[in-house]
N, C-alpha and C. Protein backbone atom coordinates (compact mmCIF):
# COMPACT_ATOMS: atom_id res chain seq x y z
N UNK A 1 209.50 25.04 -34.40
CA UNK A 1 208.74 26.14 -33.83
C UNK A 1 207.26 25.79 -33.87
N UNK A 2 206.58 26.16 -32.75
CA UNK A 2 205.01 25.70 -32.35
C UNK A 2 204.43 26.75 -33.24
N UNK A 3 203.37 26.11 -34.33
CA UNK A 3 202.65 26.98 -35.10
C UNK A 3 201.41 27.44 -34.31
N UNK A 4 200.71 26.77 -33.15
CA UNK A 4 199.12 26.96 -32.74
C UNK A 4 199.74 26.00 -31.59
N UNK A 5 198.81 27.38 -30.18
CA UNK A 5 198.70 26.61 -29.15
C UNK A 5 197.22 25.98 -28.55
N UNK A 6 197.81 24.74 -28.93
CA UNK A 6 196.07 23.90 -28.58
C UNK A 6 195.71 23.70 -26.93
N UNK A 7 196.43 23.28 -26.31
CA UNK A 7 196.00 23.36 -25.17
C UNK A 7 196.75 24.61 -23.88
N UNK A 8 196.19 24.04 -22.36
CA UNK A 8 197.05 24.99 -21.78
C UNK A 8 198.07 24.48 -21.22
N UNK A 9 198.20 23.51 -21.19
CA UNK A 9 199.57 23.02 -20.97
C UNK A 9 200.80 23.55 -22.30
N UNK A 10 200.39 23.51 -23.22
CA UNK A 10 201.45 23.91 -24.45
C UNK A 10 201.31 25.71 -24.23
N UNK A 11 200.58 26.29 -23.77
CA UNK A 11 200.58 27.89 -23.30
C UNK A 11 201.02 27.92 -22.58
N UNK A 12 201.33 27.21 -21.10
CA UNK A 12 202.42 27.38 -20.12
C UNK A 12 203.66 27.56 -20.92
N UNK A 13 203.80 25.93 -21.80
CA UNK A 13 205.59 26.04 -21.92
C UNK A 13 205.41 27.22 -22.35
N UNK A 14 204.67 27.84 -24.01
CA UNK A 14 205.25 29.34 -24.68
C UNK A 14 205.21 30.14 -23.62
N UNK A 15 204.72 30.37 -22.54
CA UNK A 15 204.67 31.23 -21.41
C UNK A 15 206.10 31.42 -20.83
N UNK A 16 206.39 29.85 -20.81
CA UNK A 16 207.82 30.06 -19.76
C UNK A 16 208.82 30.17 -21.03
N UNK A 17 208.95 29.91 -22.04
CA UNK A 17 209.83 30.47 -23.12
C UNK A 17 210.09 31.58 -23.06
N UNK A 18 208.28 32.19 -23.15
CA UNK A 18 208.62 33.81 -23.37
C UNK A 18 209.28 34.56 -22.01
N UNK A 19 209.03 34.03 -20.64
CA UNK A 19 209.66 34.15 -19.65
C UNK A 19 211.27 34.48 -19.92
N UNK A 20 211.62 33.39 -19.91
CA UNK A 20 213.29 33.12 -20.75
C UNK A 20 213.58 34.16 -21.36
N UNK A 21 212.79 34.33 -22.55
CA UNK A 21 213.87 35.37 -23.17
C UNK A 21 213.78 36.84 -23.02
N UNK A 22 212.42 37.18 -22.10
CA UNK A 22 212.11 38.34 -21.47
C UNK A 22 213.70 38.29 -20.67
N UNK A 23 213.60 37.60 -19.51
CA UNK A 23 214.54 37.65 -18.80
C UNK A 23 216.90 37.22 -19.21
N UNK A 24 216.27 37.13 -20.28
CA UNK A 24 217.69 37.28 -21.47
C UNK A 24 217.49 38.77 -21.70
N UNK A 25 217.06 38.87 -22.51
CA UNK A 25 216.59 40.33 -23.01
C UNK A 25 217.20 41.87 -21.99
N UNK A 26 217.22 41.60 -20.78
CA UNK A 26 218.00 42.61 -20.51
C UNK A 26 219.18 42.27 -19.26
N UNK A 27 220.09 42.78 -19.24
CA UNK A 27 221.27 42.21 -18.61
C UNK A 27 221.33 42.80 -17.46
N UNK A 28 220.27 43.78 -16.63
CA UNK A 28 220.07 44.22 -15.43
C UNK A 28 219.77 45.85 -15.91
N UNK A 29 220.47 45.85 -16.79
CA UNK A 29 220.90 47.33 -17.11
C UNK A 29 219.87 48.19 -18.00
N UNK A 30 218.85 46.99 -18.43
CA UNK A 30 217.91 47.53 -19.38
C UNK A 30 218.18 47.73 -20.97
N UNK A 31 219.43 47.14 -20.72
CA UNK A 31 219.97 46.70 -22.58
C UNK A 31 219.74 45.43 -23.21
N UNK A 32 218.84 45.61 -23.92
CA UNK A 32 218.53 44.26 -25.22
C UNK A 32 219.80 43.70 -25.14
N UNK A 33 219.74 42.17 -25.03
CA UNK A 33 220.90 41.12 -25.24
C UNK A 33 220.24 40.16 -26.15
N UNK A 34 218.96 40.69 -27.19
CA UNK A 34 218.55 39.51 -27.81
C UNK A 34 219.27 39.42 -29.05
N UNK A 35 219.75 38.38 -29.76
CA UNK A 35 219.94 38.53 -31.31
C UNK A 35 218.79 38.51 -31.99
N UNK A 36 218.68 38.40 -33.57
CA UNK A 36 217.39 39.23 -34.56
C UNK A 36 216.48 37.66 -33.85
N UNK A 37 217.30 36.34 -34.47
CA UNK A 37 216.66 35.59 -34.05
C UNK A 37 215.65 35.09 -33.04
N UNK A 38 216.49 35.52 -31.88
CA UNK A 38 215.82 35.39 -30.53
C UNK A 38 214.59 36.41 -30.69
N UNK A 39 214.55 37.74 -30.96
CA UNK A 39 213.92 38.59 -31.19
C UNK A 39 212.38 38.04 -31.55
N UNK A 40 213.27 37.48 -33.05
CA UNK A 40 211.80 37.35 -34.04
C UNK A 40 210.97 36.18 -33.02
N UNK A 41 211.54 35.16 -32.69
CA UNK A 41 211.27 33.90 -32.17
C UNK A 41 210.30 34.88 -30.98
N UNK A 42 210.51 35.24 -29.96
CA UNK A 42 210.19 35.93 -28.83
C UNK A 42 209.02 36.51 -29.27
N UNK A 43 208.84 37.32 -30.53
CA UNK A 43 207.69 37.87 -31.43
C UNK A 43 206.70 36.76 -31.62
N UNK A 44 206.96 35.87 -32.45
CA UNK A 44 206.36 34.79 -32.86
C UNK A 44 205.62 34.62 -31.63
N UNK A 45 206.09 33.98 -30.76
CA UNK A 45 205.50 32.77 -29.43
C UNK A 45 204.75 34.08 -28.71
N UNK A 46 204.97 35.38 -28.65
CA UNK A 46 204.08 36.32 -28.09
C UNK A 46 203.01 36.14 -29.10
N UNK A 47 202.53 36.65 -30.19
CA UNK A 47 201.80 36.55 -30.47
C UNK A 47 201.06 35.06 -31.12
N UNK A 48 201.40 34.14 -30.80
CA UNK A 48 200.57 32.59 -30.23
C UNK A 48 200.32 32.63 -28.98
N UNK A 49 200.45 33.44 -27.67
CA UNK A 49 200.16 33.96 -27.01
C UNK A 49 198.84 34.43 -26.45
N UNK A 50 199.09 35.30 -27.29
CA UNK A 50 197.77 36.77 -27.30
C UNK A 50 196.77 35.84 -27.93
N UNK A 51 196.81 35.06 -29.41
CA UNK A 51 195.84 34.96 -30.32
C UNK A 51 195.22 33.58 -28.88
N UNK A 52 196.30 32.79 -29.02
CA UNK A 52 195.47 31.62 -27.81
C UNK A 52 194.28 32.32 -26.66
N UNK A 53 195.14 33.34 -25.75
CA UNK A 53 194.56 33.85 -24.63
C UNK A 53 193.25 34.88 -24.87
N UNK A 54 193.12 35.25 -26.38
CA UNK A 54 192.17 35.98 -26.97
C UNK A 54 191.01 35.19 -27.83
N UNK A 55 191.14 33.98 -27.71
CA UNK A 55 190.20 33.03 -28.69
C UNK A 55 190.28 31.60 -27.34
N UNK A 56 190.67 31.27 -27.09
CA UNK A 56 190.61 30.23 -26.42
C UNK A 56 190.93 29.74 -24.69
N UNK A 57 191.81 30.71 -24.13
CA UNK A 57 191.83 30.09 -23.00
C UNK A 57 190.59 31.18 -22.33
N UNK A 58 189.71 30.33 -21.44
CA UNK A 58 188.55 30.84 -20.97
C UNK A 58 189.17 31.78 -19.36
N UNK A 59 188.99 32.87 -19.31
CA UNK A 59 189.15 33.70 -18.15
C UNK A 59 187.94 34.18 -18.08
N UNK A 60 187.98 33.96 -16.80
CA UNK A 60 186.50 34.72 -16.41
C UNK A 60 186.59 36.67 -16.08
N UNK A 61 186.12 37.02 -16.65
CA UNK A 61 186.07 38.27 -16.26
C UNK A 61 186.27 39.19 -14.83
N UNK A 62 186.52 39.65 -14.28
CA UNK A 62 186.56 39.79 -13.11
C UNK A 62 185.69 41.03 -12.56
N UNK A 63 184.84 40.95 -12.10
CA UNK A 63 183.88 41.73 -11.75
C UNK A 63 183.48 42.54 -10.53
N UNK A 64 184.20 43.83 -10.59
CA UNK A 64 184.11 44.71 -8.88
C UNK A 64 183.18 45.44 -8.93
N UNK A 65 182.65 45.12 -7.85
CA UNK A 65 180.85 45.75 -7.31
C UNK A 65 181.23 46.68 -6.36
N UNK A 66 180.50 47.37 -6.36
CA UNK A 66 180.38 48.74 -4.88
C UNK A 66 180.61 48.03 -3.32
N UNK A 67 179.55 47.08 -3.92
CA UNK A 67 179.32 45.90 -2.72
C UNK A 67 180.74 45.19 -2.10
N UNK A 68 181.57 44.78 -3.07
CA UNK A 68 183.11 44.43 -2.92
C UNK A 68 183.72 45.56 -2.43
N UNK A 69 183.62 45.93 -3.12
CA UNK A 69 184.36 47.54 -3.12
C UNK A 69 184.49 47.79 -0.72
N UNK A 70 182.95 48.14 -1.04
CA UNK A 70 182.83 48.71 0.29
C UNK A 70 182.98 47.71 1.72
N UNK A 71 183.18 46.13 1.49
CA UNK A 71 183.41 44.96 2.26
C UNK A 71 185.14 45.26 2.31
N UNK A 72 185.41 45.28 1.20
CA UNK A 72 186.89 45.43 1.49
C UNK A 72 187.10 46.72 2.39
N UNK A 73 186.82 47.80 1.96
CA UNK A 73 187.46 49.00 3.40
C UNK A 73 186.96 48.43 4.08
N UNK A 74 186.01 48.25 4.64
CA UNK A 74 185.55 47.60 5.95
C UNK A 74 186.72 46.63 6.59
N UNK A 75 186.82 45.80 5.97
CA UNK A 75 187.75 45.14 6.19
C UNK A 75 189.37 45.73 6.71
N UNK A 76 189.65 46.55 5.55
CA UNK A 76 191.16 47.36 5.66
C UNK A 76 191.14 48.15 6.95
N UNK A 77 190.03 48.89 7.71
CA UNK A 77 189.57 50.24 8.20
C UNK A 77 189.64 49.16 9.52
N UNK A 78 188.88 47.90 9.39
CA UNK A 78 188.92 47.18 11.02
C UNK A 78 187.72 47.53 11.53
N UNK A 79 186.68 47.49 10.80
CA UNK A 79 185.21 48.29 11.32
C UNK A 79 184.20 47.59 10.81
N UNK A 80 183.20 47.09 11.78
CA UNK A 80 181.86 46.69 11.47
C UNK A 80 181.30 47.69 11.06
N UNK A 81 179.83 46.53 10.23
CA UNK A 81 178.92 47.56 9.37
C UNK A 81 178.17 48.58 9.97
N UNK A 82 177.64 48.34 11.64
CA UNK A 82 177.63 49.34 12.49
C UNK A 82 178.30 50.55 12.31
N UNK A 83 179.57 50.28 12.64
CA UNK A 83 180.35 51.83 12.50
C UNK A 83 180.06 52.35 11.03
N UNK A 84 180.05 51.76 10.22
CA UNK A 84 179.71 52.18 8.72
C UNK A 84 178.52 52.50 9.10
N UNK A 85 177.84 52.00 9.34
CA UNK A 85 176.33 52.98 9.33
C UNK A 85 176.50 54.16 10.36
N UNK A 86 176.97 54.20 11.52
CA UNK A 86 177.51 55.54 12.02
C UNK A 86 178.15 56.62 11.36
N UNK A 87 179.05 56.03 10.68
CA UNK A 87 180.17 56.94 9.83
C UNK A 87 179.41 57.88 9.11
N UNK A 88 178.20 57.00 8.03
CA UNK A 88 177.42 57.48 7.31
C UNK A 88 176.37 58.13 7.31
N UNK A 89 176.23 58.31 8.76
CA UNK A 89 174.08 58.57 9.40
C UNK A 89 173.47 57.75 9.04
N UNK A 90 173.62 56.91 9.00
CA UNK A 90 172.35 55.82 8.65
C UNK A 90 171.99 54.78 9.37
N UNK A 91 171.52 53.80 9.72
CA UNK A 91 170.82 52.94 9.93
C UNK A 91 171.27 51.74 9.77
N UNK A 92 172.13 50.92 10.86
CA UNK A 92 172.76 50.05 10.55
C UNK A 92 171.59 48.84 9.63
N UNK A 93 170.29 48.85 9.85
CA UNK A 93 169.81 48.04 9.06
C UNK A 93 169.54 48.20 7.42
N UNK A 94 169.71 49.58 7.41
CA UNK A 94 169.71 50.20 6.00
C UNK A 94 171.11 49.37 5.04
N UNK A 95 172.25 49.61 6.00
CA UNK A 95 173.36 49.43 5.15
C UNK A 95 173.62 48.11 4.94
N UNK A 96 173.24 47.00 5.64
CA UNK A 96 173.04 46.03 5.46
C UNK A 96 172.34 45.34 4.87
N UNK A 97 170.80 45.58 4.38
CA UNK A 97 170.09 45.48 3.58
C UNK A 97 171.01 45.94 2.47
N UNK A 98 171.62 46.80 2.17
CA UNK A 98 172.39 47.49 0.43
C UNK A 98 173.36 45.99 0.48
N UNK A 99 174.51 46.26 1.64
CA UNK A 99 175.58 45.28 1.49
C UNK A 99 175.07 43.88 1.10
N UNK A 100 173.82 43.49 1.02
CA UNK A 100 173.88 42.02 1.08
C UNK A 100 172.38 41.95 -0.49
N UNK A 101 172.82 43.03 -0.61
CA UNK A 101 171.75 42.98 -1.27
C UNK A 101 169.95 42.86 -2.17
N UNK A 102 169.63 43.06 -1.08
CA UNK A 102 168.15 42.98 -0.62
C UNK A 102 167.85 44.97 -0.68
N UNK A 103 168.61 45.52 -1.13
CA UNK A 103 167.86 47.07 -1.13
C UNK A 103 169.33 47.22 -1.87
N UNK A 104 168.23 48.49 -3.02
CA UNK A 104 169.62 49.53 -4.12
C UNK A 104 169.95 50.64 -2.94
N UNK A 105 171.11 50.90 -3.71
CA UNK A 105 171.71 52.27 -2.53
C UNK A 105 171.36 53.49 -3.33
N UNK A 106 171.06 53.87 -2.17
CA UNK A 106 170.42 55.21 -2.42
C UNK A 106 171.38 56.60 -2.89
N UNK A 107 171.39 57.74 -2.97
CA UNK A 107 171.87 58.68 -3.21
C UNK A 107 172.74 59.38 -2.05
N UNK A 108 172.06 59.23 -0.74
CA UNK A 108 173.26 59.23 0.66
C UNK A 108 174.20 58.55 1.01
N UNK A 109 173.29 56.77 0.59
CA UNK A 109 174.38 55.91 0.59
C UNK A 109 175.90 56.17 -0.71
N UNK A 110 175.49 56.27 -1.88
CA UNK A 110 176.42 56.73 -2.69
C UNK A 110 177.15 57.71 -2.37
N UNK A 111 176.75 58.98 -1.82
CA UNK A 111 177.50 60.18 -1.77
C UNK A 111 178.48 59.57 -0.62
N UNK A 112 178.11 59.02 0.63
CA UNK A 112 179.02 58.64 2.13
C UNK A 112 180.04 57.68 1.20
N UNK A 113 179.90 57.12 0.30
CA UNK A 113 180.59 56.05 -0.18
C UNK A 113 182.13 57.21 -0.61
N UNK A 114 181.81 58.01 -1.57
CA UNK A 114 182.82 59.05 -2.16
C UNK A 114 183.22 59.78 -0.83
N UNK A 115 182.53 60.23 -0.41
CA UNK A 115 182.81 61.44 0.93
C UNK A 115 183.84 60.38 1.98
N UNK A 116 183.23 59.89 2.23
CA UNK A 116 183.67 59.04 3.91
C UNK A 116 184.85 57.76 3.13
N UNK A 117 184.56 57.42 2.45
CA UNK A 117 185.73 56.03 2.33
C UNK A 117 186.90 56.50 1.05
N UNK A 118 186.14 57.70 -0.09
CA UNK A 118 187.04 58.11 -0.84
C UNK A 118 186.85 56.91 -2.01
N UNK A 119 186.30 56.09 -2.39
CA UNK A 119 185.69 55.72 -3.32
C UNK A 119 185.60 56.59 -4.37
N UNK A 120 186.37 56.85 -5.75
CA UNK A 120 185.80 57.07 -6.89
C UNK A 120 184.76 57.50 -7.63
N UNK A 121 184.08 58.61 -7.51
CA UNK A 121 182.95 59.37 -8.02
C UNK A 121 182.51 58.09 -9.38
N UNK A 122 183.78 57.98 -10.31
CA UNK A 122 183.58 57.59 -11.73
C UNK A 122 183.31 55.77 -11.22
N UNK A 123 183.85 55.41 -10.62
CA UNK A 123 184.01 53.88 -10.03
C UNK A 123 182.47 53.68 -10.05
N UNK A 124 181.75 54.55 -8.56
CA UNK A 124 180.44 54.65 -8.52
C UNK A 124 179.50 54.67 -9.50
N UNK A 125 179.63 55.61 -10.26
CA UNK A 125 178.93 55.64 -11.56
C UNK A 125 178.81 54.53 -12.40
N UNK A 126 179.67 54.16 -12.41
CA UNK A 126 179.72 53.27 -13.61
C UNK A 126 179.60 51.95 -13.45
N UNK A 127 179.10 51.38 -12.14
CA UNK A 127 178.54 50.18 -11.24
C UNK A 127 177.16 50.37 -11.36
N UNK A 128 176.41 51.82 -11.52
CA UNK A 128 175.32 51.84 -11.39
C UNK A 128 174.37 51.31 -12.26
């Protein structure tokens, strides 16, 4: 049994172990098929796991901006930043200046963001 996972190649295999016996573990039906063994073992390699992926393998954080946020509907919706600045009353050069970052958004721009696309009051906030 692997005491410490040093690299990420040795975190794949415990990965696909723990795969394995996840997928032992229930017989379709949602009934444990593990014995204590398998159990404890399955315990073990989870938490060499966690401690690896919590001390050592580097993930970058993933970071969603308003700016993301509001490129993507655009995207989903099928609409240039034009129509977004229509949608919103504003000034297609206004919203473009925010989107690209060269100007903060303002308090209209924020509110059209919640109102018009349904964006997250708390999402908003907490980007700010």
């Amino acid at each position: 049994m692997i005491d410490k996972i040093r690299n990420e190649k040795q975190y794949d295999q415990v990965m696909a172990l723990i795969e394995n016996y996840l997928q032992k573990a229930t017989d379709g039906g949602g009934f444990l098929t593990l014995d204590q063994r398998e159990s404890d073992e399955l315990q073990k390699l989870t938490l060499l796991a966690e401690h690896y992926e919590d001390n050592d393998l580097k993930i970058m954080p993933l970071t969603i901006t308003i700016n993301s946020v509001v490129q993507q509907k655009i995207t989903e919706m099928n609409i240039t930043q034009g129509k977004l600045a229509e949608m919103f009353g504003m000034g297609a050069a206004k919203i473009s200046q925010i989107l690209n970052g060269k100007r903060e958004p303002d308090v209209a721009f924020l509110k059209a963001l919640h109102q018009k696309l349904g964006i997250d009051g708390n999402f908003i906030l907490e980007r700010l």
